[in-house]
N, C-alpha and C. Protein backbone atom coordinates (compact mmCIF):
# COMPACT_ATOMS: atom_id res chain seq x y z
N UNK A 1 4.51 -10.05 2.92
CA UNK A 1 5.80 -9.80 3.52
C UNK A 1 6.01 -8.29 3.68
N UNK A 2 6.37 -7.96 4.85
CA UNK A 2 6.85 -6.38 5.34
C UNK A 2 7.99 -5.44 4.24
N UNK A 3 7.81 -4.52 4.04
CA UNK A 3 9.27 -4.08 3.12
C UNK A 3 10.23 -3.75 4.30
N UNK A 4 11.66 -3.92 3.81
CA UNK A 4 12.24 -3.42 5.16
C UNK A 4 12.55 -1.93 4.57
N UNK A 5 13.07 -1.54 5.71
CA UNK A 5 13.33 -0.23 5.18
C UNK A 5 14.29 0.46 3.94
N UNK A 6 15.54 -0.64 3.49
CA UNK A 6 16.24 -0.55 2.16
C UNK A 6 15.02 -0.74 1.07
N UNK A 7 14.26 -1.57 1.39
CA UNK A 7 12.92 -1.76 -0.12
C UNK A 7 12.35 -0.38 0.41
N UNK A 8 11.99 -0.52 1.43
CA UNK A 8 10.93 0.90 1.47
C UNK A 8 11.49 2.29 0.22
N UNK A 9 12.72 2.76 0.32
CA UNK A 9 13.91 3.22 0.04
C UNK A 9 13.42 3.14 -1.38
N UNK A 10 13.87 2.21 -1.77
CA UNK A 10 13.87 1.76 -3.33
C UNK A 10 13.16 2.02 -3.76
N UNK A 11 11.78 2.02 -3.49
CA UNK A 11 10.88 1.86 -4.00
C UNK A 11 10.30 3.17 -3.92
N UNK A 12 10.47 3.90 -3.27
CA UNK A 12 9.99 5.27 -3.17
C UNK A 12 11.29 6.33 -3.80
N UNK A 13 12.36 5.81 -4.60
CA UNK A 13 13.04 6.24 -5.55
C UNK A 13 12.92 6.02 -6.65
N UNK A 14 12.47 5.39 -7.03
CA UNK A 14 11.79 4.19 -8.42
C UNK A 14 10.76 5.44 -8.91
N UNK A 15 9.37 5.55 -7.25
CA UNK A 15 8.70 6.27 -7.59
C UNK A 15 8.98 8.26 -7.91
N UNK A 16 10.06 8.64 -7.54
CA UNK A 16 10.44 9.57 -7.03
C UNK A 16 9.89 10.42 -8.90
N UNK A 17 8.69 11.63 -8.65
CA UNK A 17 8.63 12.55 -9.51
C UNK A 17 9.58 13.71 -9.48
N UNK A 18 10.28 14.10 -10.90
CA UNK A 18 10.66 15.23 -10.64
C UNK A 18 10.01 16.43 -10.78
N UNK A 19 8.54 16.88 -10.93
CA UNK A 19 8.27 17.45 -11.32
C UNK A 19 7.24 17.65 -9.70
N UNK A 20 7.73 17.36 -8.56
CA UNK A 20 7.37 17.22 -7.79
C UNK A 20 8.19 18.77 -7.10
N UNK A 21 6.97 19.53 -6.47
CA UNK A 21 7.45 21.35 -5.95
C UNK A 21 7.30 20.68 -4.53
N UNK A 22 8.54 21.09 -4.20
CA UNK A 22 8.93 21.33 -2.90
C UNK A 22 8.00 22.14 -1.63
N UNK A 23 7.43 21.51 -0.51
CA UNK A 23 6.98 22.60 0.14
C UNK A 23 7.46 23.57 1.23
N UNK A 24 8.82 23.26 1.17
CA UNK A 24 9.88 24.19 1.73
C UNK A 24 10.95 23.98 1.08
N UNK A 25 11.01 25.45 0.09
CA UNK A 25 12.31 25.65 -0.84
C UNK A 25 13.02 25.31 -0.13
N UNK A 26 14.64 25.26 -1.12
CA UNK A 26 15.56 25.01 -0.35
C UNK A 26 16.28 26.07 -0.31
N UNK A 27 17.30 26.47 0.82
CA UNK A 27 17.87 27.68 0.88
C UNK A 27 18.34 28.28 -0.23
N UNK A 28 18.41 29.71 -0.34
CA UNK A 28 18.68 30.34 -1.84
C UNK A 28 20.64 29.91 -1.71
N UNK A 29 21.21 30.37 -2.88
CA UNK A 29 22.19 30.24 -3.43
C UNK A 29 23.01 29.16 -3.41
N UNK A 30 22.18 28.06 -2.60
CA UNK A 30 22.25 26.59 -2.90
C UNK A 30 22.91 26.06 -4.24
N UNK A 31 23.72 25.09 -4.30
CA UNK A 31 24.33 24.39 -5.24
C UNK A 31 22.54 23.68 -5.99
N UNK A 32 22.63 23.44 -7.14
CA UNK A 32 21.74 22.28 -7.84
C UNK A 32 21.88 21.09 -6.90
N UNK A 33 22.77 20.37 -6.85
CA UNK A 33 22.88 19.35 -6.29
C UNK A 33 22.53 19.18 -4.95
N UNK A 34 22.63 20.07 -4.07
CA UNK A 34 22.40 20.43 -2.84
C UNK A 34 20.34 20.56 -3.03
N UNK A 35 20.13 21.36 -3.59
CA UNK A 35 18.79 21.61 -3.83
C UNK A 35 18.10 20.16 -4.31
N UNK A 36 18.80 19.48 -5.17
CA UNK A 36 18.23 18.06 -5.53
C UNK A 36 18.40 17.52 -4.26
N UNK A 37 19.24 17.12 -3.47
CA UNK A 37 18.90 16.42 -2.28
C UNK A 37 17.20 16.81 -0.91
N UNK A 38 17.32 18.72 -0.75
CA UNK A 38 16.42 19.34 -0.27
C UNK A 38 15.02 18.72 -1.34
N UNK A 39 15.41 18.79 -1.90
CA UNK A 39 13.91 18.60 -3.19
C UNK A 39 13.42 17.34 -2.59
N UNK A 40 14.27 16.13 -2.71
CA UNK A 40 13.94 14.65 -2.42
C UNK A 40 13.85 14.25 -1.06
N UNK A 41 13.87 15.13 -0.57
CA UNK A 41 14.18 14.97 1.20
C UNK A 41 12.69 15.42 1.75
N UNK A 42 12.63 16.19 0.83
CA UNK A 42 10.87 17.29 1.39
C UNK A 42 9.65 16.14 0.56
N UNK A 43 10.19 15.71 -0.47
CA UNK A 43 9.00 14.70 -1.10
C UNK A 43 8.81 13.53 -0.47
N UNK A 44 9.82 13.22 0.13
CA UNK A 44 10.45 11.77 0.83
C UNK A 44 9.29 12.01 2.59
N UNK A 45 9.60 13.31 3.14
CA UNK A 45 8.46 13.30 4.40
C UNK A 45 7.07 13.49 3.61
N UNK A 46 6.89 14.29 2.59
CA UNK A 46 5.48 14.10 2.24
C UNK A 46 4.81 13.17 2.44
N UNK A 47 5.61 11.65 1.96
CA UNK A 47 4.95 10.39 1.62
C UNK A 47 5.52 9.87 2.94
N UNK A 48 5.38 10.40 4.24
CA UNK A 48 5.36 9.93 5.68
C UNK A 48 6.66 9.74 6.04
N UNK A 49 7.81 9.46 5.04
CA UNK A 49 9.46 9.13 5.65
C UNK A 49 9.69 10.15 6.63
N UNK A 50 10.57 9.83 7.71
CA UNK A 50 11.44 10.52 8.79
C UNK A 50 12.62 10.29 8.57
N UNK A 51 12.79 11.03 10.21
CA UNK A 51 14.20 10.67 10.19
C UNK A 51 14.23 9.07 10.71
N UNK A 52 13.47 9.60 11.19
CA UNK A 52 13.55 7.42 12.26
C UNK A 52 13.43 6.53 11.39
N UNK A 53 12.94 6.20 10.28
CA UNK A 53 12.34 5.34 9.24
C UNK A 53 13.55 5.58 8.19
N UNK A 54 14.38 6.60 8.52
CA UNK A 54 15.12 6.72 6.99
C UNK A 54 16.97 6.52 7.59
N UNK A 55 17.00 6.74 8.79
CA UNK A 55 18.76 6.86 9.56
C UNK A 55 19.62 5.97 8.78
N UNK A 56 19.16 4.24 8.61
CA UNK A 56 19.94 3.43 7.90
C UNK A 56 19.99 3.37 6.29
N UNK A 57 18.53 4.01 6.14
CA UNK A 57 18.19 3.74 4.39
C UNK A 57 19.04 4.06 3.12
N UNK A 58 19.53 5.79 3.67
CA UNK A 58 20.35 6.69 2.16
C UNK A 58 21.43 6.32 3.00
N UNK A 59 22.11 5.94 4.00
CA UNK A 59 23.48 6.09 4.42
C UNK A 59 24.50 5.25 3.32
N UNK A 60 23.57 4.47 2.48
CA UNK A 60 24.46 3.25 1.71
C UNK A 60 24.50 3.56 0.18
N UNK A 61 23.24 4.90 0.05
CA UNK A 61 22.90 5.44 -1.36
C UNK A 61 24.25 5.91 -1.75
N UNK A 62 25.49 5.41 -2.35
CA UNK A 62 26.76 5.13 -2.91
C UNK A 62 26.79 5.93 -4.25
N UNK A 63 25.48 5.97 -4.83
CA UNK A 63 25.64 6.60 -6.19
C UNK A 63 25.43 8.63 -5.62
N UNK A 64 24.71 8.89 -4.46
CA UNK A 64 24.51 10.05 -4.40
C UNK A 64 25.73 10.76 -3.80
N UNK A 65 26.29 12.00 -4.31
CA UNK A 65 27.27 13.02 -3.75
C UNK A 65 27.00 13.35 -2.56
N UNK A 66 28.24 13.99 -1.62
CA UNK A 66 28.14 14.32 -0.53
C UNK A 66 26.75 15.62 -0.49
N UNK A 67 27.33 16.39 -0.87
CA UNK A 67 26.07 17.59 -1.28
C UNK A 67 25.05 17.36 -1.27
N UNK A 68 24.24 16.91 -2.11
CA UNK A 68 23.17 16.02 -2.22
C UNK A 68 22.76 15.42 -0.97
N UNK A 69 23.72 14.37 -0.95
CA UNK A 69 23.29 13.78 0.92
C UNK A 69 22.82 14.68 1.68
N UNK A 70 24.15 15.74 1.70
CA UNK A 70 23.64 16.64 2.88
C UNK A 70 21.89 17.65 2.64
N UNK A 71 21.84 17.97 1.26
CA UNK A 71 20.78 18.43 0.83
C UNK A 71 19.43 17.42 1.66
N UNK A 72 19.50 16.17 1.45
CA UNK A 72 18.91 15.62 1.69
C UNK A 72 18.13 15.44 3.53
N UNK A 73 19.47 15.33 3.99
CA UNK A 73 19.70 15.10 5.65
C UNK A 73 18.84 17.15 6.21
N UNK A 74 19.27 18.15 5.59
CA UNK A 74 19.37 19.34 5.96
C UNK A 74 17.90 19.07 5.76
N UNK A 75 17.19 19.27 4.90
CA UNK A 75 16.07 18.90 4.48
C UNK A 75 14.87 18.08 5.98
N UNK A 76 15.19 16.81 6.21
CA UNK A 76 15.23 16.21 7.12
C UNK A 76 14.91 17.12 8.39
N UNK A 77 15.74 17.70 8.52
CA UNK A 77 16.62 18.04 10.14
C UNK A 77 15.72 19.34 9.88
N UNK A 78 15.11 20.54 8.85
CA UNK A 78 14.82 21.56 9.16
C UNK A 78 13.45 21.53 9.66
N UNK A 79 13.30 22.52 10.36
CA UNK A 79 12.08 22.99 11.24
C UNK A 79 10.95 23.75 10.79
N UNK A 80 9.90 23.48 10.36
CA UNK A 80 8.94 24.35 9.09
C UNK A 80 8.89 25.42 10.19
């Protein structure tokens, strides 16, 4: 059976290392929280996620802060 993209999600949060270095810091004087989203956003394309594969996935992630989100999305959206 296919994962849909909420399992995809899950499951690559389950796996999520923190000890995992970013390969594009996140902007300096960044909040923590903001930087935790950039952090998980840059590990998240490592392991092939986009934006196309991910638009519906975190929109429902309820436990994560706005910040964060956006850390996450900015992350996403930047241009190496």
């Amino acid at each position: 059976m296919e994962q849909t993209g909420s399992q995809f999600a899950l499951a690559a949060l389950a796996n999520w290392n923190a000890t995992y270095v970013a390969t594009v810091p996140a902007p300096p004087d960044c909040s923590e929280l903001y930087a935790a989203g950039w952090k998980y956003g840059d590990w998240w394309m490592s392991r092939g996620g986009t934006k196309a594969n991910t638009m519906n996935t975190f929109e429902t992630q309820d436990n994560w802060s706005e910040e964060r989100a956006n850390g996450f999305w900015d992350r996403l959206n930047h241009e190496d």
